[in-house]
PDB file of N, CA and C in Angstrom:
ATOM      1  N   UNK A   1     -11.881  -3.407   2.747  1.00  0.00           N
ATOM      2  CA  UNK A   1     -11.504  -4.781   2.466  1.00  0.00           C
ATOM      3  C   UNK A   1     -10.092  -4.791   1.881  1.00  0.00           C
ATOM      4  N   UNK A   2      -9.394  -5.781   2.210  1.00  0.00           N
ATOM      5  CA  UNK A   2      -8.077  -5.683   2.063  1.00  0.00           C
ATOM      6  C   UNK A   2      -7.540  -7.084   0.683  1.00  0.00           C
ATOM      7  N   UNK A   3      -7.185  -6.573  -0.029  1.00  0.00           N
ATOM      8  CA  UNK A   3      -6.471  -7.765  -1.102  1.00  0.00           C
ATOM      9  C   UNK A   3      -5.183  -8.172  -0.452  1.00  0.00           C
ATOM     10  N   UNK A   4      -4.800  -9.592  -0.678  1.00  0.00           N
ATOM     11  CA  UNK A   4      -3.371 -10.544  -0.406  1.00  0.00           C
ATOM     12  C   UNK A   4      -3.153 -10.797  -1.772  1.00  0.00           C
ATOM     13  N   UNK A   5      -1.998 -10.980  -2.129  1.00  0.00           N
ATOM     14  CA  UNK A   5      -1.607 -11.818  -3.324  1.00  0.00           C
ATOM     15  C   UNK A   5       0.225 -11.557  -2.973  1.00  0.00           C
ATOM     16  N   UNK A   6       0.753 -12.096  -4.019  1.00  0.00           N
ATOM     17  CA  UNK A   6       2.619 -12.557  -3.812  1.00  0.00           C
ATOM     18  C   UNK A   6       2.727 -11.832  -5.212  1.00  0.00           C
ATOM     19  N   UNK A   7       3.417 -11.028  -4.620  1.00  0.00           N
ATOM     20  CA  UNK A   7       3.962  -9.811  -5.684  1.00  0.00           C
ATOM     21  C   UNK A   7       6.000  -9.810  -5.717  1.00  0.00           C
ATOM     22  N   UNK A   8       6.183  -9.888  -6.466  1.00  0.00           N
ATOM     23  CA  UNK A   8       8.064  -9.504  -6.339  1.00  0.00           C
ATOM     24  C   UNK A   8       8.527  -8.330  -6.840  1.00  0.00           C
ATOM     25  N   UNK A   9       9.071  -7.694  -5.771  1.00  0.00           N
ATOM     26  CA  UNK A   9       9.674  -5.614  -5.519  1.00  0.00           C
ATOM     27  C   UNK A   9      10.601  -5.843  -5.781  1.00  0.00           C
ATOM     28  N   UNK A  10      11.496  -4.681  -6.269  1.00  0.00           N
ATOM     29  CA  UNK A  10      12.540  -4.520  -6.059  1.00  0.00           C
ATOM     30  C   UNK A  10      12.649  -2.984  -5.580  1.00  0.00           C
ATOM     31  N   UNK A  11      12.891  -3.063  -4.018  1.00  0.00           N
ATOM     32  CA  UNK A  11      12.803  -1.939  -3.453  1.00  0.00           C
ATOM     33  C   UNK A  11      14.771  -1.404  -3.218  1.00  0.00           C
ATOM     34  N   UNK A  12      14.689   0.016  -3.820  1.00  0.00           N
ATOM     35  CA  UNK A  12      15.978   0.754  -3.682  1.00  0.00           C
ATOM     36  C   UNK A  12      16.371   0.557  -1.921  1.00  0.00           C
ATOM     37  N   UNK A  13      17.848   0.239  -1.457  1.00  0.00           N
ATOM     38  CA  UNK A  13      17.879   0.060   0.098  1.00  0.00           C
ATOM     39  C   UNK A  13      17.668   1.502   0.486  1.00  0.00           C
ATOM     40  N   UNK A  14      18.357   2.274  -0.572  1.00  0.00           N
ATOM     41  CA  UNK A  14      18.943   3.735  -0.104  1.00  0.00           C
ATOM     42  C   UNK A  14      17.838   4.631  -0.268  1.00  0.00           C
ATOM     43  N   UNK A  15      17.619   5.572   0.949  1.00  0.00           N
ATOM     44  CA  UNK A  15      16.599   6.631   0.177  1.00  0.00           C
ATOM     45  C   UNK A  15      16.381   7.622  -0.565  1.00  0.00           C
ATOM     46  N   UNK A  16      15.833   7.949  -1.166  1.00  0.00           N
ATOM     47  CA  UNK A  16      16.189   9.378  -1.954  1.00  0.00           C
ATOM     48  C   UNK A  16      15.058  10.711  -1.355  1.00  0.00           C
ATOM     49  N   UNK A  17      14.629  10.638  -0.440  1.00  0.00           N
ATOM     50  CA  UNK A  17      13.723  12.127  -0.076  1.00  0.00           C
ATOM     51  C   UNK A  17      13.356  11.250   1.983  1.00  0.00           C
ATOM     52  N   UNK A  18      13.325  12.394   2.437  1.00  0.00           N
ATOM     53  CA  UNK A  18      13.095  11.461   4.365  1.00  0.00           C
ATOM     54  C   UNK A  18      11.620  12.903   4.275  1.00  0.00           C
ATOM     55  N   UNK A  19      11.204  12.458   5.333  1.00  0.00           N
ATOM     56  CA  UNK A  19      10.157  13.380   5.928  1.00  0.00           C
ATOM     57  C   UNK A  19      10.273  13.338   7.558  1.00  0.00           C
ATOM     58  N   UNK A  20      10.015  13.494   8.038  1.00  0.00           N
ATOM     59  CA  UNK A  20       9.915  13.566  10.112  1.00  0.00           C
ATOM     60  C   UNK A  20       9.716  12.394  10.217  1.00  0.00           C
ATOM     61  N   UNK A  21       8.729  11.351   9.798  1.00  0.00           N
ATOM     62  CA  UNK A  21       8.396  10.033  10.226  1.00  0.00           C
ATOM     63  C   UNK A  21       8.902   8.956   9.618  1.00  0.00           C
ATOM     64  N   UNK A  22       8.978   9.022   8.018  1.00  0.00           N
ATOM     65  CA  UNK A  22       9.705   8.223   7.198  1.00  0.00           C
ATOM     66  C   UNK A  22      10.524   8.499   6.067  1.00  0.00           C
ATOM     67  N   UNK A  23      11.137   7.406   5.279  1.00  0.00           N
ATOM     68  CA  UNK A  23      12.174   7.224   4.095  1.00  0.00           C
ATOM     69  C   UNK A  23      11.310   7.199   3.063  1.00  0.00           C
ATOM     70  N   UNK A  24      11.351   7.632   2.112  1.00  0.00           N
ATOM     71  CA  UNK A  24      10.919   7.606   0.531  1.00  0.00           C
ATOM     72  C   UNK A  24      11.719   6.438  -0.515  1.00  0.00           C
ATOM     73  N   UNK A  25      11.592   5.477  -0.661  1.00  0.00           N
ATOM     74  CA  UNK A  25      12.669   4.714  -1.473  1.00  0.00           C
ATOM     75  C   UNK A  25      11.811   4.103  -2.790  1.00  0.00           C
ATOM     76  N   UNK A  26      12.257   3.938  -3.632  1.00  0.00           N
ATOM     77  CA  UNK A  26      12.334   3.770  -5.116  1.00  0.00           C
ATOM     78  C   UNK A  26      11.858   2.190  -4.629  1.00  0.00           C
ATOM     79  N   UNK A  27      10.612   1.896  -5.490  1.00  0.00           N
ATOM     80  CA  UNK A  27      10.177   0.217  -5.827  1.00  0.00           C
ATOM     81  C   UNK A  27       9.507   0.374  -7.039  1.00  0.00           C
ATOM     82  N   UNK A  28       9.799  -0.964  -7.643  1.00  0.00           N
ATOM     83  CA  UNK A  28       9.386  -1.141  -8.742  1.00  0.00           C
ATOM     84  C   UNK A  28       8.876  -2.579  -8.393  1.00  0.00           C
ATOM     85  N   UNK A  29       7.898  -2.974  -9.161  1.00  0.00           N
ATOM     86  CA  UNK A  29       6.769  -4.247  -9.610  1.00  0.00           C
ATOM     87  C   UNK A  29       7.566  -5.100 -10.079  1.00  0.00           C
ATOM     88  N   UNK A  30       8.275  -6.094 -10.054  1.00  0.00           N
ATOM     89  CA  UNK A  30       9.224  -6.955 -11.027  1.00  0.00           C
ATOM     90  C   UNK A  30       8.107  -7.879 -11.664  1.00  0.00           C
ATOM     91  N   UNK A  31       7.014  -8.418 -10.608  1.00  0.00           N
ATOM     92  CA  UNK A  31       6.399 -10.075 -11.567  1.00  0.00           C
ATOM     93  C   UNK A  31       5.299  -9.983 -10.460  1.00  0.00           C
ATOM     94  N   UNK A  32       4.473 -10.235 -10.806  1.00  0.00           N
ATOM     95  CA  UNK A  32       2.861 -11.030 -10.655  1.00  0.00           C
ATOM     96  C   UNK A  32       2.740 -11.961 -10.029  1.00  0.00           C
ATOM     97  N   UNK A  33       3.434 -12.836  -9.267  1.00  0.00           N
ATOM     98  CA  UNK A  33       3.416 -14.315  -8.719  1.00  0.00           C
ATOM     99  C   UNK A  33       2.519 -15.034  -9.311  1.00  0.00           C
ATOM    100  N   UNK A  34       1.436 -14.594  -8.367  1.00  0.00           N
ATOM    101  CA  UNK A  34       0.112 -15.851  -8.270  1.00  0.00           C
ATOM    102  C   UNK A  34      -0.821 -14.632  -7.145  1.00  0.00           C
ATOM    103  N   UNK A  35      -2.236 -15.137  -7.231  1.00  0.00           N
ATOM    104  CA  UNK A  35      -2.600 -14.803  -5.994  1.00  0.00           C
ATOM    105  C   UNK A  35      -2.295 -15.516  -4.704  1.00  0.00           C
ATOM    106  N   UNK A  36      -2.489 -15.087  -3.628  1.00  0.00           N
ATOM    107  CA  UNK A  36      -2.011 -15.404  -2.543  1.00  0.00           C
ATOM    108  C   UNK A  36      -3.148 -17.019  -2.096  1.00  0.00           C
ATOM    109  N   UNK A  37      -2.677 -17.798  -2.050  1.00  0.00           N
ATOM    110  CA  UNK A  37      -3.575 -19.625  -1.727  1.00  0.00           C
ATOM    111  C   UNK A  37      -3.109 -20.077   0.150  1.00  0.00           C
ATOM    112  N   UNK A  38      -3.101 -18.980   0.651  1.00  0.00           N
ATOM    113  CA  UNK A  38      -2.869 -19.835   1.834  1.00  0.00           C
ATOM    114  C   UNK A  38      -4.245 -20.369   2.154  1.00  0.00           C
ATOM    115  N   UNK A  39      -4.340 -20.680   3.514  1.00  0.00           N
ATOM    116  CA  UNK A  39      -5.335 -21.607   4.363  1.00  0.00           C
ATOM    117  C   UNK A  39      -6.058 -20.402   4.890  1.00  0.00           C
ATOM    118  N   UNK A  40      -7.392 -20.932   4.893  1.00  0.00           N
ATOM    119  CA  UNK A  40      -8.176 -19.684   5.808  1.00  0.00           C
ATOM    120  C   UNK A  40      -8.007 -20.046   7.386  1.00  0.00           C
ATOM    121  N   UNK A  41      -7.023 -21.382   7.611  1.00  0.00           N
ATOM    122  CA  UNK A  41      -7.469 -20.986   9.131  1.00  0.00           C
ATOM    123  C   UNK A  41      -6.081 -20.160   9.321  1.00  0.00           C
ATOM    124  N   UNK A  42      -4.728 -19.977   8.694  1.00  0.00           N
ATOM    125  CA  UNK A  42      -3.721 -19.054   8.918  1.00  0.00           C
ATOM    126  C   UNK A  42      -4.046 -17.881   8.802  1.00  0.00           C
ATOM    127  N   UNK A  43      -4.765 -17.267   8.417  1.00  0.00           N
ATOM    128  CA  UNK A  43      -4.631 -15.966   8.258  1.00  0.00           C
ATOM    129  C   UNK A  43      -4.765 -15.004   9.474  1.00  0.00           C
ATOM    130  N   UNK A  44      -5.312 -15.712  10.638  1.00  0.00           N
ATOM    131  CA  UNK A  44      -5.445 -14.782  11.789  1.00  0.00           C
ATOM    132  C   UNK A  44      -4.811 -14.390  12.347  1.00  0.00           C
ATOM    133  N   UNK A  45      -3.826 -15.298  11.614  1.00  0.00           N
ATOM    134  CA  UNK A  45      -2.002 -14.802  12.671  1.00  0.00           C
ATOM    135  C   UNK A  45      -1.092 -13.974  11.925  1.00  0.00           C
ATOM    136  N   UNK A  46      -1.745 -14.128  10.361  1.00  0.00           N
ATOM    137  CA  UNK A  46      -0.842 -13.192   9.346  1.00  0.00           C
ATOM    138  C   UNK A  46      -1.009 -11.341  10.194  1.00  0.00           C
ATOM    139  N   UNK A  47      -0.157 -11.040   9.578  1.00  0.00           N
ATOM    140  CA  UNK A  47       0.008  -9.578   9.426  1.00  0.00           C
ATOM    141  C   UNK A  47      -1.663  -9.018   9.442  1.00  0.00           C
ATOM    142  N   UNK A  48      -2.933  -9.235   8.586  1.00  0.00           N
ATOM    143  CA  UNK A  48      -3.795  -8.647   8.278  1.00  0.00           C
ATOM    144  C   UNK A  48      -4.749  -9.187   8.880  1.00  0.00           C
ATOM    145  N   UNK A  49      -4.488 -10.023  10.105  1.00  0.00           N
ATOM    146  CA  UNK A  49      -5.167 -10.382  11.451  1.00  0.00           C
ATOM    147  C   UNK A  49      -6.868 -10.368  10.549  1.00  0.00           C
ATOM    148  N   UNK A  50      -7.531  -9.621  11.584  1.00  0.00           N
ATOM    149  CA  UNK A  50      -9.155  -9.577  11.200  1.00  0.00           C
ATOM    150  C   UNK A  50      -9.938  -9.053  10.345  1.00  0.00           C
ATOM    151  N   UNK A  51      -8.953  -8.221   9.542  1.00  0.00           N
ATOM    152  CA  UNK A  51      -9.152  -7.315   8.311  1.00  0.00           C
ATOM    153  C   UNK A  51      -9.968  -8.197   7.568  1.00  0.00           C
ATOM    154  N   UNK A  52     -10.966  -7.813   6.942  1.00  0.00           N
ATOM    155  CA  UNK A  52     -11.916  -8.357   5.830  1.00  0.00           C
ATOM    156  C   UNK A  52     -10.773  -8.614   4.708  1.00  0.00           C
ATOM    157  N   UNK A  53     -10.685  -9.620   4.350  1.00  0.00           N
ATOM    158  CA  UNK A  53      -9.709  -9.843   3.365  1.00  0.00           C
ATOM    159  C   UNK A  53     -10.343 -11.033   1.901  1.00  0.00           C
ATOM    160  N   UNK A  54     -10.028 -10.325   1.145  1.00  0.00           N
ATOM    161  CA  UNK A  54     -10.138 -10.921  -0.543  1.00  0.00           C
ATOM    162  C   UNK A  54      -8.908 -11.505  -1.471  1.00  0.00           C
ATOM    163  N   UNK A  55      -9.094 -12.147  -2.446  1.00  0.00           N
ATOM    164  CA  UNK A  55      -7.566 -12.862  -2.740  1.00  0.00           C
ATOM    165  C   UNK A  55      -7.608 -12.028  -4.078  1.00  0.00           C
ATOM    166  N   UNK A  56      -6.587 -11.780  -4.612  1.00  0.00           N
ATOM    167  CA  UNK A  56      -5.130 -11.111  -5.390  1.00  0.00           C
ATOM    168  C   UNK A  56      -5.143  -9.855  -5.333  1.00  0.00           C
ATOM    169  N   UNK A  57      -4.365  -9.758  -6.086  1.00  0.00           N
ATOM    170  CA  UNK A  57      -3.972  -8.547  -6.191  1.00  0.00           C
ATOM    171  C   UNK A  57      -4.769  -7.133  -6.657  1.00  0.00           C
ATOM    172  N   UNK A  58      -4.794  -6.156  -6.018  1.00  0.00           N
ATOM    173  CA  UNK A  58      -6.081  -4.690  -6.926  1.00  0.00           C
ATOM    174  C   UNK A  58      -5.393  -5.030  -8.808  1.00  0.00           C
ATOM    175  N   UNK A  59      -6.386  -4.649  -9.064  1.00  0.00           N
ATOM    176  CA  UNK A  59      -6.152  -3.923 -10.655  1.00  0.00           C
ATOM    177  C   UNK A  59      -5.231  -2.399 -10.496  1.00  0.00           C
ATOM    178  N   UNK A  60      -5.659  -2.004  -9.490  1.00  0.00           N
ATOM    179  CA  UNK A  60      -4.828  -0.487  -9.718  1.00  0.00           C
ATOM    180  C   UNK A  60      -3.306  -1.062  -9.696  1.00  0.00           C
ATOM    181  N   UNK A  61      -3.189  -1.660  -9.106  1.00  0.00           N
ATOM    182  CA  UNK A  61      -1.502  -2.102  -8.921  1.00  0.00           C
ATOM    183  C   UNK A  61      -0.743  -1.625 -10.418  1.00  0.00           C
ATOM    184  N   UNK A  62      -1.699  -2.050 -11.261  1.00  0.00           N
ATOM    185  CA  UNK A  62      -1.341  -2.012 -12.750  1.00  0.00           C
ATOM    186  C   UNK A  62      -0.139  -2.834 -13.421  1.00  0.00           C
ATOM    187  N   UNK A  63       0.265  -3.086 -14.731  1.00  0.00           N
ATOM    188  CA  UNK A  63       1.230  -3.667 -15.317  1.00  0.00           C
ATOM    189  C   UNK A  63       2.559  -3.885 -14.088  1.00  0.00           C
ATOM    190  N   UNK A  64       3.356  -5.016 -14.823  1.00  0.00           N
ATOM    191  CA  UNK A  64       4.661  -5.222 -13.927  1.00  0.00           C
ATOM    192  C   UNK A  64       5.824  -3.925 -14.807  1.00  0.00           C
ATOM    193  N   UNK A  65       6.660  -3.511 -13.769  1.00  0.00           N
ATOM    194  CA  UNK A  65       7.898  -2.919 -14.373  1.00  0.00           C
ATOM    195  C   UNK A  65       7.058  -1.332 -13.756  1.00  0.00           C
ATOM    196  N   UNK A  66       6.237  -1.360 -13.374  1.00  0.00           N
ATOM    197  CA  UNK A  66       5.732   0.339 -12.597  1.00  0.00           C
ATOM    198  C   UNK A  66       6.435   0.604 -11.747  1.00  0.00           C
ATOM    199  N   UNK A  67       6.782   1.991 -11.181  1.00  0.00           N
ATOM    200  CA  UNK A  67       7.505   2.300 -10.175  1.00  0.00           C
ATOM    201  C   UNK A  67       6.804   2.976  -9.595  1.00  0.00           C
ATOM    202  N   UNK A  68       6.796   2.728  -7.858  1.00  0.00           N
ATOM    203  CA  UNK A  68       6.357   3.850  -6.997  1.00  0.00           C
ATOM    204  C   UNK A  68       7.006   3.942  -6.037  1.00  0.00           C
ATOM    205  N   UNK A  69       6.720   4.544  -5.302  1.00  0.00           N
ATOM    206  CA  UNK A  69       7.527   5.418  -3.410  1.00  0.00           C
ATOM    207  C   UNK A  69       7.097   4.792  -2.674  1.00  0.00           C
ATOM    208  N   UNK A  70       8.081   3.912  -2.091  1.00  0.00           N
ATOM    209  CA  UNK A  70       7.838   3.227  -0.670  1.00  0.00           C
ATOM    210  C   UNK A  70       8.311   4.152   0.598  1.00  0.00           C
ATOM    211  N   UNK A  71       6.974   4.380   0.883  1.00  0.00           N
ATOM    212  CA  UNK A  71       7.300   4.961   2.471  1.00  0.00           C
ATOM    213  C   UNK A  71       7.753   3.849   3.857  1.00  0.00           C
ATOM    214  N   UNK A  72       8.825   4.220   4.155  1.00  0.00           N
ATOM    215  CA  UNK A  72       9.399   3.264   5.441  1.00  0.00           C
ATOM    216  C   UNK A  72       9.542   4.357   6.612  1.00  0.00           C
ATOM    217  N   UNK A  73       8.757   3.537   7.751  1.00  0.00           N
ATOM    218  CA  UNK A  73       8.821   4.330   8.782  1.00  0.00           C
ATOM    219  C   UNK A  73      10.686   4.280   9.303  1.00  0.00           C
ATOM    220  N   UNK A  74      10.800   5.499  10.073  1.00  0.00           N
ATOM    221  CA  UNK A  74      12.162   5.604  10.571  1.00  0.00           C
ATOM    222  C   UNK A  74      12.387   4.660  11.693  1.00  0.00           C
ATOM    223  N   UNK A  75      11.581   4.873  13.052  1.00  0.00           N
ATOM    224  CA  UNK A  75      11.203   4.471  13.970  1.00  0.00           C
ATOM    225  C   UNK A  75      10.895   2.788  13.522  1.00  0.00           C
ATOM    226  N   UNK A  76      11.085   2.189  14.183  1.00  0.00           N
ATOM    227  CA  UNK A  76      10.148   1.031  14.400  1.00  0.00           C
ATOM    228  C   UNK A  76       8.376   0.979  15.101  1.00  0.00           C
ATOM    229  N   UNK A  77       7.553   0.459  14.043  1.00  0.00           N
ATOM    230  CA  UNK A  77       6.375   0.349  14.716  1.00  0.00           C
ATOM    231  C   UNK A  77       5.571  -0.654  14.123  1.00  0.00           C
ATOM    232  N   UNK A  78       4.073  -0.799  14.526  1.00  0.00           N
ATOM    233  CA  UNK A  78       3.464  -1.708  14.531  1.00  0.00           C
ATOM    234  C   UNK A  78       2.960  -1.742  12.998  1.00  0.00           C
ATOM    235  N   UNK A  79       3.032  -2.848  12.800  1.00  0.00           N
ATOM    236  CA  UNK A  79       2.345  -3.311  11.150  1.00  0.00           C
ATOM    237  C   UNK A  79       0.824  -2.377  11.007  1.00  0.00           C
ATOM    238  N   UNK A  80       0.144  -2.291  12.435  1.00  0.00           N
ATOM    239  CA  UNK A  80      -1.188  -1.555  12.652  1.00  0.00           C
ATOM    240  C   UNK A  80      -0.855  -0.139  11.526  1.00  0.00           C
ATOM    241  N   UNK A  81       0.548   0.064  12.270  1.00  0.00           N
ATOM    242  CA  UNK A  81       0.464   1.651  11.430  1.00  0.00           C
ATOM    243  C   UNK A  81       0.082   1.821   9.882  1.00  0.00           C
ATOM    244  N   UNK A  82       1.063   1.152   9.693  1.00  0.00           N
ATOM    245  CA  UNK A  82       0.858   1.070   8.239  1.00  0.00           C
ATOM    246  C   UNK A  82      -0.414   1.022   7.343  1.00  0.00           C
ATOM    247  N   UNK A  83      -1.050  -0.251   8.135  1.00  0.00           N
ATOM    248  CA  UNK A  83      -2.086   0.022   7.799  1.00  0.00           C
ATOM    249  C   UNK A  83      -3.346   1.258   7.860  1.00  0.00           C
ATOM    250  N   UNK A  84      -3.261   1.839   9.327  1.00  0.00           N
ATOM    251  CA  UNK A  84      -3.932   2.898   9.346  1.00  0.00           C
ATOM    252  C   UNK A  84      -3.405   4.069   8.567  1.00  0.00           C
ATOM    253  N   UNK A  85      -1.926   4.405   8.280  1.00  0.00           N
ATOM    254  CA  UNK A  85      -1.896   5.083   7.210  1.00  0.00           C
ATOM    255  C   UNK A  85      -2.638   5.049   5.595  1.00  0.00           C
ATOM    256  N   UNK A  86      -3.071   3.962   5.393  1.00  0.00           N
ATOM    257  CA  UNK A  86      -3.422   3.677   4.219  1.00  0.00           C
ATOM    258  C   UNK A  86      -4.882   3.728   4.319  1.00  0.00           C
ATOM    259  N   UNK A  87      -5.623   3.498   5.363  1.00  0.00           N
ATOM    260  CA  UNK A  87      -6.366   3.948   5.593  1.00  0.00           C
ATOM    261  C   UNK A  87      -6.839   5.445   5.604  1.00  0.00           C
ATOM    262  N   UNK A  88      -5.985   6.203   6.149  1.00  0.00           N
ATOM    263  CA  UNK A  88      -5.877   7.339   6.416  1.00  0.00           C
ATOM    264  C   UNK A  88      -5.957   7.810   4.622  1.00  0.00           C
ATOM    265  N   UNK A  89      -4.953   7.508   4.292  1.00  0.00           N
ATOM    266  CA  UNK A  89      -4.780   8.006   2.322  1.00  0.00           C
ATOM    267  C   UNK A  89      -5.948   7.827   1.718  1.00  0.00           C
ATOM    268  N   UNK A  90      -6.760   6.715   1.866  1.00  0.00           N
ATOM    269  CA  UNK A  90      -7.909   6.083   1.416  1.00  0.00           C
ATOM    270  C   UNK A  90      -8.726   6.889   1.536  1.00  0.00           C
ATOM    271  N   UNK A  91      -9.193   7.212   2.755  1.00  0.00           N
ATOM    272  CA  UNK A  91     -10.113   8.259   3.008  1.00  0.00           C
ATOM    273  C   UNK A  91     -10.216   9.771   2.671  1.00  0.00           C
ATOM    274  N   UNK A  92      -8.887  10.007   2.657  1.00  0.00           N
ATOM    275  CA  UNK A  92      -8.219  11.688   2.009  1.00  0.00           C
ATOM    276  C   UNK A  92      -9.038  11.354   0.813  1.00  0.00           C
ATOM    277  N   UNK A  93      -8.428  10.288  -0.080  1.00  0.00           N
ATOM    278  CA  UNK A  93      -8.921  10.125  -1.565  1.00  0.00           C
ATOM    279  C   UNK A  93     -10.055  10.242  -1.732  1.00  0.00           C
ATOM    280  N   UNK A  94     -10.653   9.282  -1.322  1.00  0.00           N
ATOM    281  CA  UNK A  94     -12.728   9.818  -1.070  1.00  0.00           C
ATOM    282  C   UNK A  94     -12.949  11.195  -0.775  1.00  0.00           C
ATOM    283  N   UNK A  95     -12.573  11.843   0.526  1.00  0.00           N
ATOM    284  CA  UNK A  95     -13.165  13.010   0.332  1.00  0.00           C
ATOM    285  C   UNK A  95     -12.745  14.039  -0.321  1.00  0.00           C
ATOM    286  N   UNK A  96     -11.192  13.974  -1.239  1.00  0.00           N
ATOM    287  CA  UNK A  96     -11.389  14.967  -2.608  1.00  0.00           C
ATOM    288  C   UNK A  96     -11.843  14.731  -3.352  1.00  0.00           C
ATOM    289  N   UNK A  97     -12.327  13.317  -3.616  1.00  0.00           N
ATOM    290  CA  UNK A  97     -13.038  13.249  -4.556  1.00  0.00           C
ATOM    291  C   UNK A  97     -14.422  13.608  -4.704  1.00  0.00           C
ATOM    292  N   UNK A  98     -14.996  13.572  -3.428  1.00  0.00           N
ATOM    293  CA  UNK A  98     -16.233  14.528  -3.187  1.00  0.00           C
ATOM    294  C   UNK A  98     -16.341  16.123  -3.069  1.00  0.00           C
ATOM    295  N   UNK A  99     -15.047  16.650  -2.944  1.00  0.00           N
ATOM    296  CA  UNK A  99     -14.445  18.245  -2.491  1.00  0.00           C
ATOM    297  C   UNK A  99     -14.632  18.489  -4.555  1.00  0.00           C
ATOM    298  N   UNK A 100     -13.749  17.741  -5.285  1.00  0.00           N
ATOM    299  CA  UNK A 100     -13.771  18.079  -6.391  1.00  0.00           C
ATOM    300  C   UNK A 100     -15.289  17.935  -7.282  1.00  0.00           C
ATOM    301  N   UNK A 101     -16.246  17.148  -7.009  1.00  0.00           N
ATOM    302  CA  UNK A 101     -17.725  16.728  -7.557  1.00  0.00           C
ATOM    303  C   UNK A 101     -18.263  18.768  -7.353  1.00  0.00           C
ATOM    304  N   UNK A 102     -17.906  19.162  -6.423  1.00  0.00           N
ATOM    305  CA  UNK A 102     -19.069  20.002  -5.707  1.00  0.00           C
ATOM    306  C   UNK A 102     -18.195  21.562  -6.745  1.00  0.00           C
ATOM    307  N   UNK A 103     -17.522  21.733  -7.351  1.00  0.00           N
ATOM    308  CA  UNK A 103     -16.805  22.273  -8.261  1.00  0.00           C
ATOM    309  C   UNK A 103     -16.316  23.190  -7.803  1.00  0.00           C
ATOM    310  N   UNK A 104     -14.894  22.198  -7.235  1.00  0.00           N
ATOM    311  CA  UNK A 104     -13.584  23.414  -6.546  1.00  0.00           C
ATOM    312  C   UNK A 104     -12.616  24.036  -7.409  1.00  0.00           C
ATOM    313  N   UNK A 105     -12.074  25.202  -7.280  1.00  0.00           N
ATOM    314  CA  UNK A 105     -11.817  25.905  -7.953  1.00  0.00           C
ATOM    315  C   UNK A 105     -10.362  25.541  -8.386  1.00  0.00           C
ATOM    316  N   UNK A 106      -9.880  24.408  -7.320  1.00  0.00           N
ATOM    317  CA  UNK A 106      -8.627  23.535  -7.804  1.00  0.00           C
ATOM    318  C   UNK A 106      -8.678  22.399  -7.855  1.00  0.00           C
ATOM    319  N   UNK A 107      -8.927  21.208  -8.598  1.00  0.00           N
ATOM    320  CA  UNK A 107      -8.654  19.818  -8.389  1.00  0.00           C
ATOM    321  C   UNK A 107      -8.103  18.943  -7.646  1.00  0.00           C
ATOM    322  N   UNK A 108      -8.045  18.661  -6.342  1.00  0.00           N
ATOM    323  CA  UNK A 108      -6.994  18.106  -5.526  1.00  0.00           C
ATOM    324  C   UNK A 108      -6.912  16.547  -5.766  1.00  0.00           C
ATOM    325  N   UNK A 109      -6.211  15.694  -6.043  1.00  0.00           N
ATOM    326  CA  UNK A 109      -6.141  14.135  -6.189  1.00  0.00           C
ATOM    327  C   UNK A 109      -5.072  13.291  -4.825  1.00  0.00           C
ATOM    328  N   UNK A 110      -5.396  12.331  -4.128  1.00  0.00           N
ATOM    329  CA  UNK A 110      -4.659  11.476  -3.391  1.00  0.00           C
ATOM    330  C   UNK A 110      -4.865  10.539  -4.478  1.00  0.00           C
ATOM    331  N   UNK A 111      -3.434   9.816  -4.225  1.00  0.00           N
ATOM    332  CA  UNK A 111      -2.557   8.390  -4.814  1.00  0.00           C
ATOM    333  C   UNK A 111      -3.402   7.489  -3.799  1.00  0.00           C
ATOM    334  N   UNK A 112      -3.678   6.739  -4.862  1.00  0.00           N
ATOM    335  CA  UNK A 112      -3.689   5.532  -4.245  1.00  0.00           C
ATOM    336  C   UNK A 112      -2.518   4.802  -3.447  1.00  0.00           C
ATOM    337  N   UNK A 113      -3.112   4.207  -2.644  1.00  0.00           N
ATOM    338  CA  UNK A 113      -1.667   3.428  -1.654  1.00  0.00           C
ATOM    339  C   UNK A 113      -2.372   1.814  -0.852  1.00  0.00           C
ATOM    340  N   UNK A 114      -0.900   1.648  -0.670  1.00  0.00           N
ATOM    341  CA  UNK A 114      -1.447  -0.045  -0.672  1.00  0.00           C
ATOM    342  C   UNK A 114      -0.232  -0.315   0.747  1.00  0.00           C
ATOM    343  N   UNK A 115      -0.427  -1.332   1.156  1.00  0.00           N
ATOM    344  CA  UNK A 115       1.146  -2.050   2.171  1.00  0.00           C
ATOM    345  C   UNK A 115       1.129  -3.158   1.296  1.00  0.00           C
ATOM    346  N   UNK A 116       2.705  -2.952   1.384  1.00  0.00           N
ATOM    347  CA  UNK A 116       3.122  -4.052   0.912  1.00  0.00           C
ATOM    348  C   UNK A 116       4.230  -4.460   1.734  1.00  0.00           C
ATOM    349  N   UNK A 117       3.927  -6.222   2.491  1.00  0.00           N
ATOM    350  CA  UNK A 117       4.738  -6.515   3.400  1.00  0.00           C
ATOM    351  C   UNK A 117       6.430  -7.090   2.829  1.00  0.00           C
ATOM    352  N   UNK A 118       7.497  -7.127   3.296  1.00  0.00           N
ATOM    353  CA  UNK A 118       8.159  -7.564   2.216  1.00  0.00           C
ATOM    354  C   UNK A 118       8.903  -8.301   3.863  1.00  0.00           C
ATOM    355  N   UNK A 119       9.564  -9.387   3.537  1.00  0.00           N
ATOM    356  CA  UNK A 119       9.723 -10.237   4.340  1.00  0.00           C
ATOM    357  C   UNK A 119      11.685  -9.741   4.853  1.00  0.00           C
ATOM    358  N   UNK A 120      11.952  -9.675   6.295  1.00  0.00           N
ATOM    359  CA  UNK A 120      13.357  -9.418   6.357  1.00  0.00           C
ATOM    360  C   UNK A 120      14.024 -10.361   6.118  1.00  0.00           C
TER     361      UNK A 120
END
C-alpha cells in the first residue's frame, strides 16, 4: 500500500556518488505540507495509477530538516521503475529481517525507501 501526501525537498542538482544506473544526490525534508486531499476520481491518472493507496505521509519519513540519498535514474524511464525499485528494497528489507530472526552470524539491515515525485 502506497502513502500520498505534499512534502517540500530540497534536492542537491549536482551529484555526489553515480552507480551504472543512477545519480546519488543530497535531499533534505524542508516542511510537512498537509496530507495529500485530492479527488478519488483523479487519482487513476496520477503517477500511482492502481496502487492501493492511503493518505499522508509514513511516520518513518520522520522529523523535517532529515537528509537522505535521492537515487535518479541516468537514463530516462518509466515512473513504473521507480516504483518497482522500492518495491524491490521493501522486500530485501523483509527478508533480512527474517535472515537476521533465524541468528545470522552478521546483521544485515535495508533502508527504508520511498518515491518521491517532485514535479519538473
Amino acid at each position: 500500500e502506497w502513502s500520498r501526501g505534499v512534502l517540500v525537498v530540497k534536492l542537491d542538482p549536482t551529484y555526489f556518488a553515480q552507480g551504472a544506473l543512477r545519480n546519488a544526490h543530497k535531499l533534505e525534508t524542508i516542511d510537512n505540507v498537509m496530507p495529500y486531499q485530492g479527488s478519488s476520481g483523479g487519482e487513476s491518472s496520477s503517477v500511482f495509477g492502481d496502487r492501493p493507496l492511503k493518505r499522508g505521509l509514513p511516520v518513518e519519513i520522520g522529523r523535517m530538516g532529515n537528509q537522505y540519498v535521492a537515487k535518479i535514474f541516468k537514463e530516462a524511464v518509466s515512473i513504473d521503475q521507480y516504483f518497482e525499485d522500492v518495491k524491490m528494497q521493501a522486500m530485501c528489507r523483509r527478508l533480512g529481517e527474517q535472515y537476521n530472526q533465524q541468528g545470522a552470524p552478521k546483521h544485515i539491515e535495508f533502508l527504508m525507501a520511498w518515491v518521491v515525485c517532485i514535479p519538473a
